[in-house]
C-alpha atoms as a PDB file:
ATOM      1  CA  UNK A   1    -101.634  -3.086  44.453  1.00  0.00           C
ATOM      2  CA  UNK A   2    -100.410   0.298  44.339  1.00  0.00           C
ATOM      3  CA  UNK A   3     -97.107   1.550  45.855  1.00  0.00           C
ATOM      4  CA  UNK A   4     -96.796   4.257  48.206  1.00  0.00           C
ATOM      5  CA  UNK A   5     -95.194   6.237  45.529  1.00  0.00           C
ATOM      6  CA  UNK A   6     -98.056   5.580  43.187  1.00  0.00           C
ATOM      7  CA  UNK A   7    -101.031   6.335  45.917  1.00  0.00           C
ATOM      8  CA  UNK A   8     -98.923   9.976  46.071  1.00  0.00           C
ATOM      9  CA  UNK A   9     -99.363   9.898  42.395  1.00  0.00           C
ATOM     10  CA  UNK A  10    -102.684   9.442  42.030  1.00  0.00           C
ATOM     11  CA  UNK A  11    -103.437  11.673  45.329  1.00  0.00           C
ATOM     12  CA  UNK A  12    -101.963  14.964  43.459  1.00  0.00           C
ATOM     13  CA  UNK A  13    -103.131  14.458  40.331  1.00  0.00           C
ATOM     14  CA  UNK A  14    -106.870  14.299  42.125  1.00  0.00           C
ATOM     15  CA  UNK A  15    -105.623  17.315  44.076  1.00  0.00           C
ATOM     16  CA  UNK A  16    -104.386  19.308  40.976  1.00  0.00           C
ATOM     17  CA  UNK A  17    -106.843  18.498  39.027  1.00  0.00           C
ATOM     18  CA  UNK A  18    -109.570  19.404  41.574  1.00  0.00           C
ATOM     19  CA  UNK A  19    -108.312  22.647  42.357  1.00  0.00           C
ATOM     20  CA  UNK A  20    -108.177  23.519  39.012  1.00  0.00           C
ATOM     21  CA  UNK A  21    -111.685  23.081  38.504  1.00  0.00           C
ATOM     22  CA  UNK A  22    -112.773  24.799  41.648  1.00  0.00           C
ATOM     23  CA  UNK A  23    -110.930  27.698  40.754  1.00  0.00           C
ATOM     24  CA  UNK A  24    -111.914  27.944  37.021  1.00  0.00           C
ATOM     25  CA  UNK A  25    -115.235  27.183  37.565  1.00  0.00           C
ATOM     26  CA  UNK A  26    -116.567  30.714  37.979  1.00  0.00           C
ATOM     27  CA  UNK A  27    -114.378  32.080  35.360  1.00  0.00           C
ATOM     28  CA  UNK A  28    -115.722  29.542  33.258  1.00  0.00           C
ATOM     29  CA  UNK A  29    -118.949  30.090  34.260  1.00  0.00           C
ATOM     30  CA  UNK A  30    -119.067  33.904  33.704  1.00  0.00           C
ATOM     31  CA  UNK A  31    -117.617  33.792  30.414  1.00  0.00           C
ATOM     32  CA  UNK A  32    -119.572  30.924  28.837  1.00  0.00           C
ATOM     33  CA  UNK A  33    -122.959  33.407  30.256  1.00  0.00           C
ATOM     34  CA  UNK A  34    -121.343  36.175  28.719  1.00  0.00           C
ATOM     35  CA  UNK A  35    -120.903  34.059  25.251  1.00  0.00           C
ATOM     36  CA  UNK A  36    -124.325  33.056  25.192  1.00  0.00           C
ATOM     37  CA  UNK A  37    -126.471  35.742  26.253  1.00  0.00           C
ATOM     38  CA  UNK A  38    -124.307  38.952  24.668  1.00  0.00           C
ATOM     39  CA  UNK A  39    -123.822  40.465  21.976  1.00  0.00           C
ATOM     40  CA  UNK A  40    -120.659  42.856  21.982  1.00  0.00           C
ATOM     41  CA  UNK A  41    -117.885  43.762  19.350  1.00  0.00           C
ATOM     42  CA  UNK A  42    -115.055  41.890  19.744  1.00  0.00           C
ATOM     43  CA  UNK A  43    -116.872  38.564  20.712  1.00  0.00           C
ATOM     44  CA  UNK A  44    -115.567  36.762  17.638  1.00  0.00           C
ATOM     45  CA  UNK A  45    -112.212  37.523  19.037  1.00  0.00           C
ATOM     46  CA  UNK A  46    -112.764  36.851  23.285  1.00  0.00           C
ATOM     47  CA  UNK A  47    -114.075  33.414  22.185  1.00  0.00           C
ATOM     48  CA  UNK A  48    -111.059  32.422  19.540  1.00  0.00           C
ATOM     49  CA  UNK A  49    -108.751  33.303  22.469  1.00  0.00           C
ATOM     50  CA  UNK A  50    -110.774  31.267  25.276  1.00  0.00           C
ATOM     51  CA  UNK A  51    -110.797  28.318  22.832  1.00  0.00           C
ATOM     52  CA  UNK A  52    -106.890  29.020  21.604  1.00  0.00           C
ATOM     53  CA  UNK A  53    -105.416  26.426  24.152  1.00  0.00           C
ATOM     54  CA  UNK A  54    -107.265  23.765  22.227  1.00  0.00           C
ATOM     55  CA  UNK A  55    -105.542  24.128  18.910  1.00  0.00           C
ATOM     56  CA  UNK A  56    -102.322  25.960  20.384  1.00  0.00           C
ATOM     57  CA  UNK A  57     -99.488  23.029  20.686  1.00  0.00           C
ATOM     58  CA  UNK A  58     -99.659  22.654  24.629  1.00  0.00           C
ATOM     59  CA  UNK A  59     -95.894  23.476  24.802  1.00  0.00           C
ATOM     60  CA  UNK A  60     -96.697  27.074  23.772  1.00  0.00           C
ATOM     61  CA  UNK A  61     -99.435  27.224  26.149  1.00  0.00           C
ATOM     62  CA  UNK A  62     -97.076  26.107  28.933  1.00  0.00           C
ATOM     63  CA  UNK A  63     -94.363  28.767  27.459  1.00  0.00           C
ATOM     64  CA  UNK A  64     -96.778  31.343  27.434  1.00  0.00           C
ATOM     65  CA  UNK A  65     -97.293  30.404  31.066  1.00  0.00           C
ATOM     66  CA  UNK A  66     -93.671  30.310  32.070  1.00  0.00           C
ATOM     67  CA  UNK A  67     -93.304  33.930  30.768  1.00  0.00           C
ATOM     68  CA  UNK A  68     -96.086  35.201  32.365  1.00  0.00           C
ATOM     69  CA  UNK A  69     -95.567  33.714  35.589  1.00  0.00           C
ATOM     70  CA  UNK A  70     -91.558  33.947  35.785  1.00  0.00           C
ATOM     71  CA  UNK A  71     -90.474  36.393  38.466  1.00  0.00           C
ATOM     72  CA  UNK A  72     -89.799  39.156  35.749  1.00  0.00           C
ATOM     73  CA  UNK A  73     -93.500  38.504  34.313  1.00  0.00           C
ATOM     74  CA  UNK A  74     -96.644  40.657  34.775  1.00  0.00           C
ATOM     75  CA  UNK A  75     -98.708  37.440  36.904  1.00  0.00           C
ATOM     76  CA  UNK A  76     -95.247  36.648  39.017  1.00  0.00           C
ATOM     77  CA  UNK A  77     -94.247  39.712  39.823  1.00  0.00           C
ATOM     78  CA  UNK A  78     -97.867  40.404  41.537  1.00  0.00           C
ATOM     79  CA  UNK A  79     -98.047  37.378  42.676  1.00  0.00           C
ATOM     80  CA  UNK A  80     -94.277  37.784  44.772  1.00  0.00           C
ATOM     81  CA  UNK A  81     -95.175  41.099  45.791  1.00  0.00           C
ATOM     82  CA  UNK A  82     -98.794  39.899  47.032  1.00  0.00           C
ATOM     83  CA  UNK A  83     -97.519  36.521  48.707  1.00  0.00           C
ATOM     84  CA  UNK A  84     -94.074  36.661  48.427  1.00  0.00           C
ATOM     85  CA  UNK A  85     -93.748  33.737  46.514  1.00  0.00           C
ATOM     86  CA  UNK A  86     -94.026  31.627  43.149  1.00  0.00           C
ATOM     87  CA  UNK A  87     -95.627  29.042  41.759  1.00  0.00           C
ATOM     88  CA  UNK A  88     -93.239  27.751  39.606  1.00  0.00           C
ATOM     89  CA  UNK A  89     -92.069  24.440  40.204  1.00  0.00           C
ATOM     90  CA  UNK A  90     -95.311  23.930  42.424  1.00  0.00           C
ATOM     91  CA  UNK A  91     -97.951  21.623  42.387  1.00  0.00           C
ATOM     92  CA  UNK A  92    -100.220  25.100  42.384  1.00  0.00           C
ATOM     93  CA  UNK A  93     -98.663  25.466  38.943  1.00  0.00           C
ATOM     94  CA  UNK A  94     -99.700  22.762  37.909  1.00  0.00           C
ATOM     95  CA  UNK A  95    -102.958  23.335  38.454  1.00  0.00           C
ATOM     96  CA  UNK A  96    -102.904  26.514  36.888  1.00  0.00           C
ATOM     97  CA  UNK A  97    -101.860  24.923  33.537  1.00  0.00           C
ATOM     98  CA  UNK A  98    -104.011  22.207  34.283  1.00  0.00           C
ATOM     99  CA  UNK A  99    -107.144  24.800  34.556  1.00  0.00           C
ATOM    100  CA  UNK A 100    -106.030  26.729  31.186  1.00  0.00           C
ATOM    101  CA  UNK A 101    -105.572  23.648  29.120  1.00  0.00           C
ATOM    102  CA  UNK A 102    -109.549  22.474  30.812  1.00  0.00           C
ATOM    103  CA  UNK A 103    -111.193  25.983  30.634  1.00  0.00           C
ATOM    104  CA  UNK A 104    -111.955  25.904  26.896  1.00  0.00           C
ATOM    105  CA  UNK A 105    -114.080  22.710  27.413  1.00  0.00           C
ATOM    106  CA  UNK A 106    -116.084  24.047  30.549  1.00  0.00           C
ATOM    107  CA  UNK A 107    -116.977  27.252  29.072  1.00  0.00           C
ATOM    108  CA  UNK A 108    -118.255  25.214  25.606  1.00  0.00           C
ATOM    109  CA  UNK A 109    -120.367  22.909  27.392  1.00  0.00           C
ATOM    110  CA  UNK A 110    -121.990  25.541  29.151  1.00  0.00           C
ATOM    111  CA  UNK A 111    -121.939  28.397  26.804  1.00  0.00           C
ATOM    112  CA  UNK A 112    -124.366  25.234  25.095  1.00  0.00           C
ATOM    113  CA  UNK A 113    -126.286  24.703  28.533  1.00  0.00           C
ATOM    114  CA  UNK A 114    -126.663  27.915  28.943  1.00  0.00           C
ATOM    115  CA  UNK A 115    -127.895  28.747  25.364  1.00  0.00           C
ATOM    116  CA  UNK A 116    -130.494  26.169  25.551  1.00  0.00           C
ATOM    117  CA  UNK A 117    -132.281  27.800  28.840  1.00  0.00           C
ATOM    118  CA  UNK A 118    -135.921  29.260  27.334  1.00  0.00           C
ATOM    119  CA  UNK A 119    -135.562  33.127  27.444  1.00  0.00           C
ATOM    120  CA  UNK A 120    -139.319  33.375  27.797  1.00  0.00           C
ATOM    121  CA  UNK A 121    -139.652  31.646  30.793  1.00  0.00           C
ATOM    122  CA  UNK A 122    -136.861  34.263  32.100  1.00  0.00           C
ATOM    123  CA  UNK A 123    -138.471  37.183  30.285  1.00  0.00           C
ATOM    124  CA  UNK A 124    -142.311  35.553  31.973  1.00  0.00           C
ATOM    125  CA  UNK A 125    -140.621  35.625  35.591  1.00  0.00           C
ATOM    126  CA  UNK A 126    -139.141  39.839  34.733  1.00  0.00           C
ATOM    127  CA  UNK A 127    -143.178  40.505  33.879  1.00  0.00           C
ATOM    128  CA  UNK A 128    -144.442  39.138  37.116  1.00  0.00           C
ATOM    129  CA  UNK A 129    -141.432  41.646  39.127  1.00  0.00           C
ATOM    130  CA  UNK A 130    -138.713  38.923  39.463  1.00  0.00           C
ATOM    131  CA  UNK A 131    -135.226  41.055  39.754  1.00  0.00           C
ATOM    132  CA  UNK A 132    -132.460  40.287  37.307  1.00  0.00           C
ATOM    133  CA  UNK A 133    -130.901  38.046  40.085  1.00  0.00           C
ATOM    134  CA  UNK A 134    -133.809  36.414  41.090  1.00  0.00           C
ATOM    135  CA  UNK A 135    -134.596  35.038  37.502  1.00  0.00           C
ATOM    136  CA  UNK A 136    -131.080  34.023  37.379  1.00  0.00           C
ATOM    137  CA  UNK A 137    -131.406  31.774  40.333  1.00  0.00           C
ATOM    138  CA  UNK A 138    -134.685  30.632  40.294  1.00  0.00           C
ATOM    139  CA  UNK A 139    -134.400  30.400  36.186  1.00  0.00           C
ATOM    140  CA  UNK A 140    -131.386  30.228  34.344  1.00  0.00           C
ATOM    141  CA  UNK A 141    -129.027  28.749  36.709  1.00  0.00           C
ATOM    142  CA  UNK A 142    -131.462  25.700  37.590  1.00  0.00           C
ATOM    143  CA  UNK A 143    -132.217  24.526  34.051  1.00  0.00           C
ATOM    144  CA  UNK A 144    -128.873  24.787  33.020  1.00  0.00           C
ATOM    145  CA  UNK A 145    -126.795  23.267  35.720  1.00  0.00           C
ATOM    146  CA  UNK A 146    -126.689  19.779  34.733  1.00  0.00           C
ATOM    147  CA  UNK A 147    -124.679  20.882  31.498  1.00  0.00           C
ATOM    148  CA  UNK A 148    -122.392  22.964  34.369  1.00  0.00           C
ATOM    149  CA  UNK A 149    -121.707  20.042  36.171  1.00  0.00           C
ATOM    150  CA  UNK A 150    -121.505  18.351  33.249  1.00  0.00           C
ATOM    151  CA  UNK A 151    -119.000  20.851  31.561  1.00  0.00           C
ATOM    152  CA  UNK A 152    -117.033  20.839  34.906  1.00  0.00           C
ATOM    153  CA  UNK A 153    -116.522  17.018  35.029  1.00  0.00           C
ATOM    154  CA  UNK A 154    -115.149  16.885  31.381  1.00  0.00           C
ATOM    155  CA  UNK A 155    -113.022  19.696  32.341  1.00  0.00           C
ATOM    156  CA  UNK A 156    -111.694  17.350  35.144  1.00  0.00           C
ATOM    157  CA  UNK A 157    -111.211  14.801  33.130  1.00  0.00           C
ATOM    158  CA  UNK A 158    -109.022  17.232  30.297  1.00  0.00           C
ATOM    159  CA  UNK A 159    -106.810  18.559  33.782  1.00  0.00           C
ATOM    160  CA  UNK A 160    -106.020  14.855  34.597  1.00  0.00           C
ATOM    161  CA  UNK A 161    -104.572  13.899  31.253  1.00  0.00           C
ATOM    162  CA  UNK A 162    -103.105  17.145  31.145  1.00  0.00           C
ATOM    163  CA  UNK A 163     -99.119  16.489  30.088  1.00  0.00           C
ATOM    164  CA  UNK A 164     -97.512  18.956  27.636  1.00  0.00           C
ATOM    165  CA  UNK A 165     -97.847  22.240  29.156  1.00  0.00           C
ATOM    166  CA  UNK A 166     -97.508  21.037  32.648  1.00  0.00           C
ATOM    167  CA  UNK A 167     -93.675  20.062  32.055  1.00  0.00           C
ATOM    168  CA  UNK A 168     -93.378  22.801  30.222  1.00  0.00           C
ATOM    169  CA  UNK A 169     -94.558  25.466  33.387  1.00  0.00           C
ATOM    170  CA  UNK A 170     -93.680  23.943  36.401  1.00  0.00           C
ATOM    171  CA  UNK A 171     -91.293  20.562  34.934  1.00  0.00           C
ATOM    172  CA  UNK A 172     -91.719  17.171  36.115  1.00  0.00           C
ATOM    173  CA  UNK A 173     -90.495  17.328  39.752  1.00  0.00           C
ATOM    174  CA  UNK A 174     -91.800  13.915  41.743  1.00  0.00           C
ATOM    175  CA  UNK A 175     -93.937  14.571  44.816  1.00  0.00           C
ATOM    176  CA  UNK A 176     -94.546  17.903  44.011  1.00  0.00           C
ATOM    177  CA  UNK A 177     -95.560  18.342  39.729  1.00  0.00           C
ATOM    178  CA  UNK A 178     -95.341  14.690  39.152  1.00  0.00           C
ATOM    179  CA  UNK A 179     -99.048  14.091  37.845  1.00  0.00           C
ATOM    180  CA  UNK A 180     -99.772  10.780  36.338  1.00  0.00           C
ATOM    181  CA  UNK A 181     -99.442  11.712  32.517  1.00  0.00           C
ATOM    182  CA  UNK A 182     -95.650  13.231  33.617  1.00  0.00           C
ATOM    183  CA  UNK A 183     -95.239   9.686  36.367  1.00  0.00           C
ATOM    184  CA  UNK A 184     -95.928   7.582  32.935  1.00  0.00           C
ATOM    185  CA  UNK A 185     -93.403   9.643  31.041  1.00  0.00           C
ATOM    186  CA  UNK A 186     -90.951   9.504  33.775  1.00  0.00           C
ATOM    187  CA  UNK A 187     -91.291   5.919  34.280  1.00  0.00           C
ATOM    188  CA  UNK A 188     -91.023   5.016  29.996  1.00  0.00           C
ATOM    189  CA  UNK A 189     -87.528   6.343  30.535  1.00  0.00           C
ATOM    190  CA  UNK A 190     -86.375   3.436  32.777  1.00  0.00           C
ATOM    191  CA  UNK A 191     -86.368   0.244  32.200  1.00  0.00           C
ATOM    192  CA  UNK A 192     -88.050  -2.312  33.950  1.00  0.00           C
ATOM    193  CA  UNK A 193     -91.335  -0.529  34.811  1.00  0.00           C
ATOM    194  CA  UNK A 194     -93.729  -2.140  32.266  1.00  0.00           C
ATOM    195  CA  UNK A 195     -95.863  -3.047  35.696  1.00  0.00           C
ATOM    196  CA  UNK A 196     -95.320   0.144  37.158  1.00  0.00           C
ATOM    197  CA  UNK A 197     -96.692   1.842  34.046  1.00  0.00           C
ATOM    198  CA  UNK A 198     -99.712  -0.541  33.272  1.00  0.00           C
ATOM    199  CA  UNK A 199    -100.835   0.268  36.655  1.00  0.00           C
ATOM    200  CA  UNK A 200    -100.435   4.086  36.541  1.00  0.00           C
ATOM    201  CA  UNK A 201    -102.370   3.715  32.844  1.00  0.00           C
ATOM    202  CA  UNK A 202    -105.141   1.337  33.876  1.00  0.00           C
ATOM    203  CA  UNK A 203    -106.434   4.580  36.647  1.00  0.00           C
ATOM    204  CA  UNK A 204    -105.647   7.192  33.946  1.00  0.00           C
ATOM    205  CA  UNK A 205    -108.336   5.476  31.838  1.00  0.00           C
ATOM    206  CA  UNK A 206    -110.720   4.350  34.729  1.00  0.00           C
ATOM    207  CA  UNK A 207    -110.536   7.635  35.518  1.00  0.00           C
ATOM    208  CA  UNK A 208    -111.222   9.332  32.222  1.00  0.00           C
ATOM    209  CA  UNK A 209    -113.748   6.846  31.176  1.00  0.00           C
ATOM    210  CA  UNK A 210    -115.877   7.924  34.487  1.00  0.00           C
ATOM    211  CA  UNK A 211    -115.627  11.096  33.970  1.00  0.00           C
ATOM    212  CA  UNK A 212    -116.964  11.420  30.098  1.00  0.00           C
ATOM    213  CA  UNK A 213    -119.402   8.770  31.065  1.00  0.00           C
ATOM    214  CA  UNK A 214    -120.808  11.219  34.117  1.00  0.00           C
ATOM    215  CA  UNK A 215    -120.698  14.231  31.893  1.00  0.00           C
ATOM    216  CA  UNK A 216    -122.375  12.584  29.220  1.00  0.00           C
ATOM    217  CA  UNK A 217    -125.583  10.987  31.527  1.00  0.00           C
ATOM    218  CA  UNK A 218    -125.440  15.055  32.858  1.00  0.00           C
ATOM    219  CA  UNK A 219    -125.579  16.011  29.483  1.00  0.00           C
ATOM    220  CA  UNK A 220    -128.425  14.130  28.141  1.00  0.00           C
ATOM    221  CA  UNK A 221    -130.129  14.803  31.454  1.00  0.00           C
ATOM    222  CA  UNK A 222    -130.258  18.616  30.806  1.00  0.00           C
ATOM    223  CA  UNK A 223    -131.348  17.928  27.498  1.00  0.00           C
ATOM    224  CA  UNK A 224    -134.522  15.703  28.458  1.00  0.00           C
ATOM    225  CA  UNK A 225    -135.373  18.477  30.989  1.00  0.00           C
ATOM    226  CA  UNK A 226    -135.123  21.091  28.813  1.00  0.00           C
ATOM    227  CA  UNK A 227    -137.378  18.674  26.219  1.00  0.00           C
ATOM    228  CA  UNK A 228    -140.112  17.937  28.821  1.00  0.00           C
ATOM    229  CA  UNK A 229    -140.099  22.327  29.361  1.00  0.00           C
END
């Protein structure tokens, strides 16, 4: 059985995580439909950046992050004078390094969803007076949203194992940063907590394991629609 400490674990690592997504989501969205369907100079470029976290040690990212977000930064200087607050040292940090570190996956599993949507059935649906809008949600966004879903669940997945730029950004405070990748750090430091650990690791991997195994059934899902259009 879990502990009370460990249930308060697991509950903000759910909570960062899932916030992360929710708020990437569109962002992710937008740019893997921009990606697949544009042509524009500089595209090379936009999608090396998207895709930097990936390669990037996540320390840097999570440096990167702490400059940008530090009081004297561009992001946390709007974001005292808009709220009058921070989010260093916040679990709403964390979920903004969480979201980074995910974003490159979302936007590649749907830039690919996206790509594989039929541009003649949208370009058949323009003929017969659909507006641009109405093809998109009639069209486009139907046929390709089990490889969004998909995309956004592996993201999930990628913001729960998130560790390096997390305690980097917003450091490895308990009850309020403390996800379960930085709780099994924390707890490899004392002695004793072999239990404590194998516990903590056993739901990382449940998990993780449910996640990939949802986004891949979504994934081959969109492709045996796409097969029978």
């Amino acid at each position: 059985m879990l502990s009370a400490e460990e249930w308060g674990i697991v509950t903000l690592s759910l909570k960062v995580s899932g916030v992360a997504i929710l708020c990437s989501l569109p962002l992710a969205f937008a740019l893997a439909w921009l990606l697949a369907r544009r042509d524009f100079p500089g595209k090379v470029v936009l999608d090396g950046i998207i895709h930097l976290p990936l390669v990037l040690p996540p320390v840097v990212t999570g440096w990167m992050l702490l400059l940008a977000f530090a009081p004297q930064g561009p992001l946390g200087a709007l974001l005292i004078d808009l709220f009058g607050g921070t989010v260093l040292f916040r679990w709403t940090g964390a979920a903004i390094s969480a979201a980074v570190m995910a974003l490159p996956l979302m936007v590649r599993a749907m830039r690919i969803s996206i790509a594989a949507v039929d541009t003649r059935l949208e370009s058949a649906a323009r003929t017969l007076g659909a507006g641009p809008w109405r093809v998109f949600r009639t069209i486009t966004l139907p046929l390709s949203l089990p490889g969004l879903i998909a995309g956004a669940v592996l993201g999930f997945a990628r913001a729960l194992g998130e560790f390096g730029a997390t305690i980097t950004f917003v450091s490895n405070i308990p009850g309020e940063t403390q996800t379960l990748p930085l709780a099994i750090y924390s707890k490899l430091q004392v002695p004793g907590s072999d239990a404590a650990i194998l516990r903590l690791a056993g739901i990382s991997v449940l998990l993780a394991l449910a996640a990939l195994i949802a986004s891949e059934m979504l994934t081959r899902r969109a492709g045996r629609g796409l097969h029978v259009l």
